[in-house]
C-alpha atoms as a PDB file:
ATOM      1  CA  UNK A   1       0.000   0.000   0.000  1.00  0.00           C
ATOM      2  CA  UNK A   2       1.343   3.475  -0.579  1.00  0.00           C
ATOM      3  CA  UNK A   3       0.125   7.080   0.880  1.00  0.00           C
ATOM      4  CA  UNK A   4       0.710   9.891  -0.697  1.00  0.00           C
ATOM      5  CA  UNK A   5       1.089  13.816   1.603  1.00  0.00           C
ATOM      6  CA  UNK A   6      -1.978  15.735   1.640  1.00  0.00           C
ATOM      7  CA  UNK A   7      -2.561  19.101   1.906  1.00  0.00           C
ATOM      8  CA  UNK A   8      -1.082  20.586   5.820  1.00  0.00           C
ATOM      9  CA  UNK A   9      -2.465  23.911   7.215  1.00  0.00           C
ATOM     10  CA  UNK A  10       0.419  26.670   7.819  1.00  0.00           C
ATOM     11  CA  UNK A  11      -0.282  26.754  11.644  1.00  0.00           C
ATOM     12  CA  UNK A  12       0.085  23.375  12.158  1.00  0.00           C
ATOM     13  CA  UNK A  13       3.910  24.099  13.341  1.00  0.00           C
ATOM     14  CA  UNK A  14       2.803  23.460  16.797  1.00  0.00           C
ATOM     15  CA  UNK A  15       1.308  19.530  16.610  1.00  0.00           C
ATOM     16  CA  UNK A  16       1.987  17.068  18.975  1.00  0.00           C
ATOM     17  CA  UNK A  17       4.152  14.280  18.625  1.00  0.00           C
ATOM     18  CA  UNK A  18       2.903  10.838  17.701  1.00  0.00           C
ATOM     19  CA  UNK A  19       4.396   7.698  19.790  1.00  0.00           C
ATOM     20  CA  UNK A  20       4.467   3.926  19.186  1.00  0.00           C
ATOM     21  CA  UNK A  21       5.299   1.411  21.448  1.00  0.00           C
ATOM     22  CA  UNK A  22       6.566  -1.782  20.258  1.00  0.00           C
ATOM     23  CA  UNK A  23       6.428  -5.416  22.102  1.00  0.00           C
ATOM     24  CA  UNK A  24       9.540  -5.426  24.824  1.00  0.00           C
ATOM     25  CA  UNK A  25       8.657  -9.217  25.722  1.00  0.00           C
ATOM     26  CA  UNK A  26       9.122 -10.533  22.449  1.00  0.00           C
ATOM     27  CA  UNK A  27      12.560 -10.249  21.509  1.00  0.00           C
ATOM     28  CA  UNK A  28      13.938 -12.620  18.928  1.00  0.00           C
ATOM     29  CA  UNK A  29      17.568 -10.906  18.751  1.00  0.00           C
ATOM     30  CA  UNK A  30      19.154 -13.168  21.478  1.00  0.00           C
ATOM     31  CA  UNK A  31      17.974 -16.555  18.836  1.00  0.00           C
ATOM     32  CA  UNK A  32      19.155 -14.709  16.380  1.00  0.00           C
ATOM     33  CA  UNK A  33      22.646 -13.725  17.578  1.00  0.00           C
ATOM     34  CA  UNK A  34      23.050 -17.386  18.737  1.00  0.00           C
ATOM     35  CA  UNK A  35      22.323 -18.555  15.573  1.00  0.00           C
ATOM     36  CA  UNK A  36      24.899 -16.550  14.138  1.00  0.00           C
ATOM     37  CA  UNK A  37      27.415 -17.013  16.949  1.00  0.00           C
ATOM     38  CA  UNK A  38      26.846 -21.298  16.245  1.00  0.00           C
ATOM     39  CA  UNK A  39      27.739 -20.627  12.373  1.00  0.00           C
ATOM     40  CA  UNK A  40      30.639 -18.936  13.530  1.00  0.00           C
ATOM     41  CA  UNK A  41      32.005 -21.245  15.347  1.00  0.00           C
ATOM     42  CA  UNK A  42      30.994 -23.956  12.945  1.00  0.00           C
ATOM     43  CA  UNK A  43      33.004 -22.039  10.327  1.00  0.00           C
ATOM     44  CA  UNK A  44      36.110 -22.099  12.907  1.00  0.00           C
ATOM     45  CA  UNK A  45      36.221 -25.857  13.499  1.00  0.00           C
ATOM     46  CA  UNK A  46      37.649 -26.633   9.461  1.00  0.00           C
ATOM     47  CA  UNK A  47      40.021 -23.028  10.867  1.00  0.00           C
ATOM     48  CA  UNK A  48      41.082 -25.066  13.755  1.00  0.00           C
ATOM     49  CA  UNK A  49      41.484 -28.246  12.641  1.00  0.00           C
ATOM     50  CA  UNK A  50      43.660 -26.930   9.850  1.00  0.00           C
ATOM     51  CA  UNK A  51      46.110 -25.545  11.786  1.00  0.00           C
ATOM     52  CA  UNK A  52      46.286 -28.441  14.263  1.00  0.00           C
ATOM     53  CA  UNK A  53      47.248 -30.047  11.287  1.00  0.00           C
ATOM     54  CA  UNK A  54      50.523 -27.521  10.787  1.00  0.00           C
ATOM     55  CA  UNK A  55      50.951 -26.746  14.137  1.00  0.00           C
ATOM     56  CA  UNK A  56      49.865 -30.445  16.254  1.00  0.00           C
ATOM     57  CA  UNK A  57      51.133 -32.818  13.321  1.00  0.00           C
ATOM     58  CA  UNK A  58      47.549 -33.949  13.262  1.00  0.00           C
ATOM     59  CA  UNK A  59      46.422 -37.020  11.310  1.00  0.00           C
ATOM     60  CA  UNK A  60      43.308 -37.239  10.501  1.00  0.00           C
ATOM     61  CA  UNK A  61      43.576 -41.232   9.935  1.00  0.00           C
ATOM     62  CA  UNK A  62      45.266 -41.378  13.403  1.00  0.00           C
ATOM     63  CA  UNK A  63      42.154 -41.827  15.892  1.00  0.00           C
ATOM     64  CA  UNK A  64      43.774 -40.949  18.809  1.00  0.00           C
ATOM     65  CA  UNK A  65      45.499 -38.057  17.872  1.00  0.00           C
ATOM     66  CA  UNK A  66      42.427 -36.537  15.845  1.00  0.00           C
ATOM     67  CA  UNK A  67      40.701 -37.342  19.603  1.00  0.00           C
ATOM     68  CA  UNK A  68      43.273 -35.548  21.504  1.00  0.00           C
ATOM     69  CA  UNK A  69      42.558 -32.203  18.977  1.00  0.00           C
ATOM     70  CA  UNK A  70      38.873 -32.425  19.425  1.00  0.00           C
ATOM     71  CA  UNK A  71      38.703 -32.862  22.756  1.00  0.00           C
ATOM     72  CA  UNK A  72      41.305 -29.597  23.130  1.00  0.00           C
ATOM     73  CA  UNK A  73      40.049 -27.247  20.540  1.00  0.00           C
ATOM     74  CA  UNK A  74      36.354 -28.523  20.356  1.00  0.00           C
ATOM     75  CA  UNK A  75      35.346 -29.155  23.835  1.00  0.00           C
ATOM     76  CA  UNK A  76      38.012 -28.727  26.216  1.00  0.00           C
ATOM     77  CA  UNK A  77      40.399 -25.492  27.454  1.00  0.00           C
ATOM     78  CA  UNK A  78      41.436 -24.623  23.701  1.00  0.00           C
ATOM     79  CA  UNK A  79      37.547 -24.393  22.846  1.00  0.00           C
ATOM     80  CA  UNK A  80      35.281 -21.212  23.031  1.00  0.00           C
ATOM     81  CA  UNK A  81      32.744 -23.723  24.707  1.00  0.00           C
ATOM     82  CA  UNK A  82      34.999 -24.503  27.809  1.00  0.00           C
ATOM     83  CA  UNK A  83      35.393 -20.340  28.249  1.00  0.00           C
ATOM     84  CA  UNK A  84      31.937 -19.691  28.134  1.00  0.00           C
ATOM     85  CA  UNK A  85      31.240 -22.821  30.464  1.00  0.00           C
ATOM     86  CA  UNK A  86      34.205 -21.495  32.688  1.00  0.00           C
ATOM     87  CA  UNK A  87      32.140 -17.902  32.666  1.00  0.00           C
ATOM     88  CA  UNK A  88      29.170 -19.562  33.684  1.00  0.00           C
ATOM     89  CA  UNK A  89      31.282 -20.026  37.659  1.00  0.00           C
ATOM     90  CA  UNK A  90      32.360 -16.357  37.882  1.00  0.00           C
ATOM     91  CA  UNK A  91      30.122 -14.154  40.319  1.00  0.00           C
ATOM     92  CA  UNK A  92      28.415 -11.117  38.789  1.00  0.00           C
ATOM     93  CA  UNK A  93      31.195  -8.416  39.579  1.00  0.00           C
ATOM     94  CA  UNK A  94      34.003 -10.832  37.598  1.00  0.00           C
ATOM     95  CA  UNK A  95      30.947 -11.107  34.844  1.00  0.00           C
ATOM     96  CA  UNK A  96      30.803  -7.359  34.244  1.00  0.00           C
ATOM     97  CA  UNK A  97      34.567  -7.026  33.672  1.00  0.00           C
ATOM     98  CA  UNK A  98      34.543  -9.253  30.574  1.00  0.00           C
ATOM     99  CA  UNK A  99      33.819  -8.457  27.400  1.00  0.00           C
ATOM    100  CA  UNK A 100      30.238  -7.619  26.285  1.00  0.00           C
ATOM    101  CA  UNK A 101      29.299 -11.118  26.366  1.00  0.00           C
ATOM    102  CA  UNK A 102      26.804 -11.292  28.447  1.00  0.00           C
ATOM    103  CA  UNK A 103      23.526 -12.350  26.347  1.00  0.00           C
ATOM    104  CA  UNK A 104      25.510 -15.365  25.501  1.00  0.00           C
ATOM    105  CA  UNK A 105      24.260 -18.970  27.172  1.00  0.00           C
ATOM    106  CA  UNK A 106      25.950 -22.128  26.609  1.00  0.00           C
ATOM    107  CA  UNK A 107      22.457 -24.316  26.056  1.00  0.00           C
ATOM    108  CA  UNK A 108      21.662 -21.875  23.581  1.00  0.00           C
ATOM    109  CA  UNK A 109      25.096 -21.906  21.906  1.00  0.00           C
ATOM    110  CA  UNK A 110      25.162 -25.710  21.849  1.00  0.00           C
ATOM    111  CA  UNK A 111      21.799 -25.904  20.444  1.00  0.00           C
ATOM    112  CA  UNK A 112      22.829 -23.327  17.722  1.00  0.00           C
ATOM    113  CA  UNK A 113      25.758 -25.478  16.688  1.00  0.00           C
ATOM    114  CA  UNK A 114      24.245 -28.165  14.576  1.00  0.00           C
ATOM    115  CA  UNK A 115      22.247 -24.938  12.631  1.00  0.00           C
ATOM    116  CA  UNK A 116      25.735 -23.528  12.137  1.00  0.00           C
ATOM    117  CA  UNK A 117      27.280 -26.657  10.772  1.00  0.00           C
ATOM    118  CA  UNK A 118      24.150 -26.976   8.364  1.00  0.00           C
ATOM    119  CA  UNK A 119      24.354 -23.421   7.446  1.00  0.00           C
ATOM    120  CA  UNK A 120      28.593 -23.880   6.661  1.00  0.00           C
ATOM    121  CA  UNK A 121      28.356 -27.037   4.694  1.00  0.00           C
ATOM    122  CA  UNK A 122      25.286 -25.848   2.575  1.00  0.00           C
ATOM    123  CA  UNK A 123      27.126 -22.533   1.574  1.00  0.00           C
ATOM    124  CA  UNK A 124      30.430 -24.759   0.704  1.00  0.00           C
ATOM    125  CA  UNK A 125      28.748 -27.162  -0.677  1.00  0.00           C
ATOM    126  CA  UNK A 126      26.535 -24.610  -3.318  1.00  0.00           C
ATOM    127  CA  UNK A 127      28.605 -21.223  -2.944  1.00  0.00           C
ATOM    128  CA  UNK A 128      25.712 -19.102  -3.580  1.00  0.00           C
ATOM    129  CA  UNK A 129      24.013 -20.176  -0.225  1.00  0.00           C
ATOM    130  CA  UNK A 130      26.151 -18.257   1.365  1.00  0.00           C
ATOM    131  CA  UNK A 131      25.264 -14.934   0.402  1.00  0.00           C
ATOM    132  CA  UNK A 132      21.429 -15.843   0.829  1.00  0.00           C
ATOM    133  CA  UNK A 133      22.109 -16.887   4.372  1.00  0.00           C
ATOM    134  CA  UNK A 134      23.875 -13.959   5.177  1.00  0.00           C
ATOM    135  CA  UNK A 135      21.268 -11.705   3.477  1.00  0.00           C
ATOM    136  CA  UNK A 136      18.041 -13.474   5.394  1.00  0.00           C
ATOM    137  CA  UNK A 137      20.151 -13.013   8.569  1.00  0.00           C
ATOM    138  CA  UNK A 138      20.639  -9.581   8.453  1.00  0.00           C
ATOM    139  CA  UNK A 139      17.328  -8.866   6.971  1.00  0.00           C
ATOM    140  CA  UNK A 140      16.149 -11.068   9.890  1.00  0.00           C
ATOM    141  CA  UNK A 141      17.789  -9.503  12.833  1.00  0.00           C
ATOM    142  CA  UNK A 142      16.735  -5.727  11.788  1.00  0.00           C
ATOM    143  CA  UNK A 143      13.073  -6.785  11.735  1.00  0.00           C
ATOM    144  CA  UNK A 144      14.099  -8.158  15.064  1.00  0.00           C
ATOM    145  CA  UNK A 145      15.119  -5.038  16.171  1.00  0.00           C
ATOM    146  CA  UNK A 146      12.851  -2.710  14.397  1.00  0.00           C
ATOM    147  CA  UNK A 147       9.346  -4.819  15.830  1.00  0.00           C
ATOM    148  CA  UNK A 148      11.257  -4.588  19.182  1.00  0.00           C
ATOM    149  CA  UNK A 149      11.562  -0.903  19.662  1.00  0.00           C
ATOM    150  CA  UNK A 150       9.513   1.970  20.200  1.00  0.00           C
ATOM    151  CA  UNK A 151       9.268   5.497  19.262  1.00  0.00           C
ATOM    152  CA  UNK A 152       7.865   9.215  17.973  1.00  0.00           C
ATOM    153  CA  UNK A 153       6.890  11.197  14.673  1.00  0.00           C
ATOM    154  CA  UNK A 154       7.061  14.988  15.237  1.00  0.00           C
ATOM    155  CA  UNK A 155       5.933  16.706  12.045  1.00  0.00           C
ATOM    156  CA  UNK A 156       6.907  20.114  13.520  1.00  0.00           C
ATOM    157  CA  UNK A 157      10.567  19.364  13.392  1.00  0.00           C
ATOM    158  CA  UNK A 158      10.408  16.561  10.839  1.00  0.00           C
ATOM    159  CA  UNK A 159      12.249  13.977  12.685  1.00  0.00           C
ATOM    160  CA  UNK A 160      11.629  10.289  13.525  1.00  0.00           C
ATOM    161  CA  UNK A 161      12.962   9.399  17.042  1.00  0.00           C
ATOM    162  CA  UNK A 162      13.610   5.534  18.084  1.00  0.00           C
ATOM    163  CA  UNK A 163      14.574   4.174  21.081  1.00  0.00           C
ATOM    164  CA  UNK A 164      16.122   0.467  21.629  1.00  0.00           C
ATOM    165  CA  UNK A 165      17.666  -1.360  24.484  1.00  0.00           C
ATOM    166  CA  UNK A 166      17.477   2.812  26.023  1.00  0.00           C
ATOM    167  CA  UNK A 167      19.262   3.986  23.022  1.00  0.00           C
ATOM    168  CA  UNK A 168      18.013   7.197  21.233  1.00  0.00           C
ATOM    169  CA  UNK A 169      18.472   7.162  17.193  1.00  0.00           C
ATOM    170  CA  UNK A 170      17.175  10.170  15.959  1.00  0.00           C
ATOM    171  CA  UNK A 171      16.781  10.388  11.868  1.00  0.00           C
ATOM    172  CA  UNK A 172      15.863  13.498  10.121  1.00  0.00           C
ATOM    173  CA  UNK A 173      12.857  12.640   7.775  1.00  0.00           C
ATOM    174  CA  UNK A 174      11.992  16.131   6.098  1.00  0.00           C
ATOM    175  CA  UNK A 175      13.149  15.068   2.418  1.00  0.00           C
ATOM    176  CA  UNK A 176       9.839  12.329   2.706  1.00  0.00           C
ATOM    177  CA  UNK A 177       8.289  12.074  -0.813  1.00  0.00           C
ATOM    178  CA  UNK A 178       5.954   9.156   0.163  1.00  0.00           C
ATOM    179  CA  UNK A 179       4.837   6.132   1.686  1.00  0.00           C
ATOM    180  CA  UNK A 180       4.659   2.278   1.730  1.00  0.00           C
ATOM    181  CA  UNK A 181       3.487   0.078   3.743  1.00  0.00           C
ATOM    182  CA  UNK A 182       2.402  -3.684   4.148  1.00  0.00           C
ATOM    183  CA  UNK A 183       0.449  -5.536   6.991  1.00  0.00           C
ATOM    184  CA  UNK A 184       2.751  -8.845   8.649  1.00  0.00           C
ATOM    185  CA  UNK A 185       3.270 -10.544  11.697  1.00  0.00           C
ATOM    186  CA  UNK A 186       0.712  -7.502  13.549  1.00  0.00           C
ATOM    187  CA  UNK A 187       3.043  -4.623  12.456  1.00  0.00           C
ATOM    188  CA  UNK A 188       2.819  -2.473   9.592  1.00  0.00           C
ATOM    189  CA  UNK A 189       6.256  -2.382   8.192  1.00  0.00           C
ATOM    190  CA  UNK A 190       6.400   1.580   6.603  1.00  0.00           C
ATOM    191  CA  UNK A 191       9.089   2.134   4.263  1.00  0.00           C
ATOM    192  CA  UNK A 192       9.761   5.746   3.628  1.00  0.00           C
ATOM    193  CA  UNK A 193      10.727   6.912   0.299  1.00  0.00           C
ATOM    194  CA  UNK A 194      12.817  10.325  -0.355  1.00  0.00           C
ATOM    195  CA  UNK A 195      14.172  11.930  -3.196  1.00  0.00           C
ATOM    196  CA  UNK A 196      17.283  10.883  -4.714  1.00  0.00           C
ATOM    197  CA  UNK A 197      20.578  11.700  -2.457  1.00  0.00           C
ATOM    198  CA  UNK A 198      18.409  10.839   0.907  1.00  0.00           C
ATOM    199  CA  UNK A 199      19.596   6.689   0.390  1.00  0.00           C
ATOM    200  CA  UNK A 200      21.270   7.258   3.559  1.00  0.00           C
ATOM    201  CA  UNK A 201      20.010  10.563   5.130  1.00  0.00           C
ATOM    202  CA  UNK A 202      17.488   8.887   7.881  1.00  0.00           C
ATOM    203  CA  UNK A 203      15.709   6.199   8.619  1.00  0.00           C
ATOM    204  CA  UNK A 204      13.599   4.442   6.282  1.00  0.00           C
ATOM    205  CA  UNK A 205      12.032   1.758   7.748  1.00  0.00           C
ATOM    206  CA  UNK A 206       9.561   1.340  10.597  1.00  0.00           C
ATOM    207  CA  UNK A 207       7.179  -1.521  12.460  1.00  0.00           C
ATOM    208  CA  UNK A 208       5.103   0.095  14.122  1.00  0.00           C
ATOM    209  CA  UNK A 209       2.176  -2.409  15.702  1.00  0.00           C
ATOM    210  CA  UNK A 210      -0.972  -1.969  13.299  1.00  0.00           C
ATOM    211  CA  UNK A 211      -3.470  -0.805  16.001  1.00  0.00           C
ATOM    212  CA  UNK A 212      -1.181   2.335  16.562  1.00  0.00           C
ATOM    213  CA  UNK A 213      -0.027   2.644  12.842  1.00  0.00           C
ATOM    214  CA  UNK A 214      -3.250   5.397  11.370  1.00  0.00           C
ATOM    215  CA  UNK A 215      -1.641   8.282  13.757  1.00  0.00           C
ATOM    216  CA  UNK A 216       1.755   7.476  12.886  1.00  0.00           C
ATOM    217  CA  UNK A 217       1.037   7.194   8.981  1.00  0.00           C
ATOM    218  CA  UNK A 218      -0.822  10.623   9.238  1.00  0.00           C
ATOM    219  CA  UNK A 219       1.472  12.196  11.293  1.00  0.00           C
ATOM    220  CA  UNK A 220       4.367  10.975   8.369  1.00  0.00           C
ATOM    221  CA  UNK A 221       2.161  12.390   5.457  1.00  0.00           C
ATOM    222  CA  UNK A 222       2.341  15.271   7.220  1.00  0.00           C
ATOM    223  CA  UNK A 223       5.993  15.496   7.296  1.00  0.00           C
ATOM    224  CA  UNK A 224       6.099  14.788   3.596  1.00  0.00           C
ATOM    225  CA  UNK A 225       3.584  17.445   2.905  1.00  0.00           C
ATOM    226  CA  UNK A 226       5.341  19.963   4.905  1.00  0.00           C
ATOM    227  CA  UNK A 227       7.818  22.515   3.610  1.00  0.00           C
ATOM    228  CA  UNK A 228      10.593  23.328   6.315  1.00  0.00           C
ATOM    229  CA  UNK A 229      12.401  26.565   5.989  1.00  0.00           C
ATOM    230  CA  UNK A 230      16.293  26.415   5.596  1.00  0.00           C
ATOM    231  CA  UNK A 231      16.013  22.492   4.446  1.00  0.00           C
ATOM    232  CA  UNK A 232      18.841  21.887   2.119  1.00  0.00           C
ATOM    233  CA  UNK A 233      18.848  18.071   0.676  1.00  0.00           C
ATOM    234  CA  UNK A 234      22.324  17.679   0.659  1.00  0.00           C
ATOM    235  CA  UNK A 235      23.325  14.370  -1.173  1.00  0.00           C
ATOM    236  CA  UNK A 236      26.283  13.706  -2.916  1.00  0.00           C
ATOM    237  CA  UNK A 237      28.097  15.480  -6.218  1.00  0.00           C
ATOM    238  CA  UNK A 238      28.609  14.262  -9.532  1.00  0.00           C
ATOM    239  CA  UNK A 239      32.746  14.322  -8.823  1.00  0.00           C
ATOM    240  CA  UNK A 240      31.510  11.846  -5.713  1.00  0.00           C
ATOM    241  CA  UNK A 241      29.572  10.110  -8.145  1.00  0.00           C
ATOM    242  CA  UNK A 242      31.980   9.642 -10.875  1.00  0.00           C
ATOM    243  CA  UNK A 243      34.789   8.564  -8.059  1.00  0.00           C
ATOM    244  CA  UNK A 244      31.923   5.959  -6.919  1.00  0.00           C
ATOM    245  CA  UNK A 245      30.704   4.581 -10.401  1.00  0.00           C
ATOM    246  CA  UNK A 246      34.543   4.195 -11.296  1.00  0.00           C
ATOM    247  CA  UNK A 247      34.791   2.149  -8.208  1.00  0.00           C
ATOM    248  CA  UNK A 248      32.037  -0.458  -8.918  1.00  0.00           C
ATOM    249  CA  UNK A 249      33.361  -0.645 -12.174  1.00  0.00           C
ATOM    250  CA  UNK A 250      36.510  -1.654 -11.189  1.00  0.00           C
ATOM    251  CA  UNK A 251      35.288  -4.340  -8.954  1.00  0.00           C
ATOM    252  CA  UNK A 252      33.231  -5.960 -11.027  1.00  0.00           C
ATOM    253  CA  UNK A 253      35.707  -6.155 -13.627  1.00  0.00           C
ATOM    254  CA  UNK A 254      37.449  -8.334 -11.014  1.00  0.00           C
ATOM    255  CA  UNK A 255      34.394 -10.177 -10.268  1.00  0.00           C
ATOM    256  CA  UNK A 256      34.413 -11.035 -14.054  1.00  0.00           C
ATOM    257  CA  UNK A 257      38.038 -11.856 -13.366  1.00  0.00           C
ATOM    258  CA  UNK A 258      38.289 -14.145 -10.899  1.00  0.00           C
ATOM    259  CA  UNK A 259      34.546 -16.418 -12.606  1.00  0.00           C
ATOM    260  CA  UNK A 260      36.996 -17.499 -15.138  1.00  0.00           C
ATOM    261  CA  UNK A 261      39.556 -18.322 -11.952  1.00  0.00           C
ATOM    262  CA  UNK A 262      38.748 -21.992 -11.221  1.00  0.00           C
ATOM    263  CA  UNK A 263      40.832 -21.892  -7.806  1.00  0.00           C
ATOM    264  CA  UNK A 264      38.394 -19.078  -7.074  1.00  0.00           C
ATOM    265  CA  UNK A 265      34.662 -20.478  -5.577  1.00  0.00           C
ATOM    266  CA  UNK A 266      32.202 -19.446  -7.768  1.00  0.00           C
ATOM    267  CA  UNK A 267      30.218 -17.598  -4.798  1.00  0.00           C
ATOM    268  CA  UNK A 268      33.284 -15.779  -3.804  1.00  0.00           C
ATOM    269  CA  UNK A 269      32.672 -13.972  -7.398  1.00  0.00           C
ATOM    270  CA  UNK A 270      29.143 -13.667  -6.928  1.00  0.00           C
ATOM    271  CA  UNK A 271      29.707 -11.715  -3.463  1.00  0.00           C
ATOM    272  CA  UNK A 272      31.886  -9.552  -4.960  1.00  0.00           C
ATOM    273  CA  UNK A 273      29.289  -8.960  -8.420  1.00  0.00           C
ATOM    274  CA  UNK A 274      27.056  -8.210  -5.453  1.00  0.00           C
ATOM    275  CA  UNK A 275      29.153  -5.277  -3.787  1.00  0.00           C
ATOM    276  CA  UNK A 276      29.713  -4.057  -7.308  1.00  0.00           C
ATOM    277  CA  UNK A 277      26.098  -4.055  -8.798  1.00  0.00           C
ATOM    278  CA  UNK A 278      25.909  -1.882  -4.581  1.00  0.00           C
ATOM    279  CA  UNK A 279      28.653   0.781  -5.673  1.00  0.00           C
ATOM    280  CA  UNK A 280      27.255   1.519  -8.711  1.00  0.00           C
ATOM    281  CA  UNK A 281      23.303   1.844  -7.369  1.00  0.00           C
ATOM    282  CA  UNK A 282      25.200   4.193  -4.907  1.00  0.00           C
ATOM    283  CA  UNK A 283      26.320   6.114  -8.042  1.00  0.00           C
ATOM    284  CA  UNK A 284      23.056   6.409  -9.752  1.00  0.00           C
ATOM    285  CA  UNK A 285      21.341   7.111  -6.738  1.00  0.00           C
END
């Protein structure tokens, strides 16, 4: 569905500020992070086992001494695992001195690790995989974060406030143009579409919970039907553009390269067409 801005009175430059308040006791970022923290370490083990291989004069058809790796690098004090499980002893004020850590749990991490295995021999086995598992996990984890937060619409000074975990993101959405939205999962997901140069100038997507979306959605048209003194767009020049375009080029003239490379996996080049075909949008846009 889109929305277009309708006509705003001149003395509207006092209106009130329209909230939404997302659902705090569903958050699905600590699955998700686990999820990605279990591929992670699946895509360490090959990491580790390689170098016990240079380092441990590993043999793989030796039983015992491919034992004697696992059970040090896998499971035991050479293993992520055994320093998380070792965390799990320290009291709260030894806790808070680590490193940011602390959504991690072991039961969660172990039951993550078969997912991450899947996910790691799936992308070697068909390249490709991997970029669509890294796409549908980032896509995943901002609607994560998005459905989890709250926030405000303030047509008088054209800005979009949001507020996660405490934090205040503020994004300056006066260059609005229009509106799109789509009903899933109870949240209208708004995407908010400026004017060419404003890719990267606020925020541009929003789930707000559909009961509390009609306020919010007229409070946005408007912002995009509002003219704010002393505005300027901004956006980048054509010299930035040029430098930018000339860029993608270049990589995906390597891309090209390296698909007739057969030492090179096929995905690898795909990746890199992707951040390429991104450069040159950038460009245009």
């Amino acid at each position: 569905m889109e929305s277009t801005p309708t006509d705003v009175g001149a003395d509207d430059g006092g209106s009130t500020p329209v909230e939404w308040a997302g659902d705090p006791e569903r958050d699905f970022r600590p699955v998700l992070k686990h999820l990605g923290l279990g591929a992670g370490l699946a895509f360490m083990l090959p990491i580790l086992f390689l170098l016990g291989s240079l380092v441990l004069d590993v043999d793989p058809a030796d039983p015992l001494s491919l034992a004697v790796f696992v059970l040090l690098f896998v499971g035991g004090p050479g293993s992520i695992l055994y320093v998380l499980l070792a965390a799990e002893f320290l009291t709260d004020e030894q806790r808070a001195q680590l490193p940011k850590f602390d959504w991690v749990r072991l039961p969660w991490l172990l039951a993550a690790l078969p997912f991450g295995v899947l996910v790691i021999y799936s992308g070697v086995t068909f390249e490709p995989l991997l970029v669509v598992w890294l796409t549908l996990f980032f896509l995943a984890y901002y609607a994560a974060a998005s459905r989890h937060g709250h926030g405000l619409v303030d047509s008088s000074t054209g800005e979009v406030v949001y507020f996660v975990d405490g934090q205040r993101y503020e994004s300056d959405v006066r260059g609005l143009s229009h509106i799109r939205w789509v009903s899933l999962g109870g949240h209208a997901w708004c995407w908010l579409g400026f004017g060419r140069g404003h890719l990267f100038a606020s925020r541009t997507v929003l789930a707000v919970p559909v009961d509390q979306f009609p306020p919010v959605r007229a409070e946005l048209e408007a912002v995009a039907a509002r003219d704010y003194d002393g505005y300027d767009a901004g956006g980048i020049g054509r010299a930035e553009r040029v430098v930018v375009a000339g860029f993608g080029v270049f990589v995906l003239g390597v891309a090209v390269a390296f698909a007739f490379v057969d030492a090179v996996p096929f995905g690898f080049s795909v990746l890199i067409s992707l951040s390429a075909a991104l450069f040159l949008f950038l460009s245009w846009w």
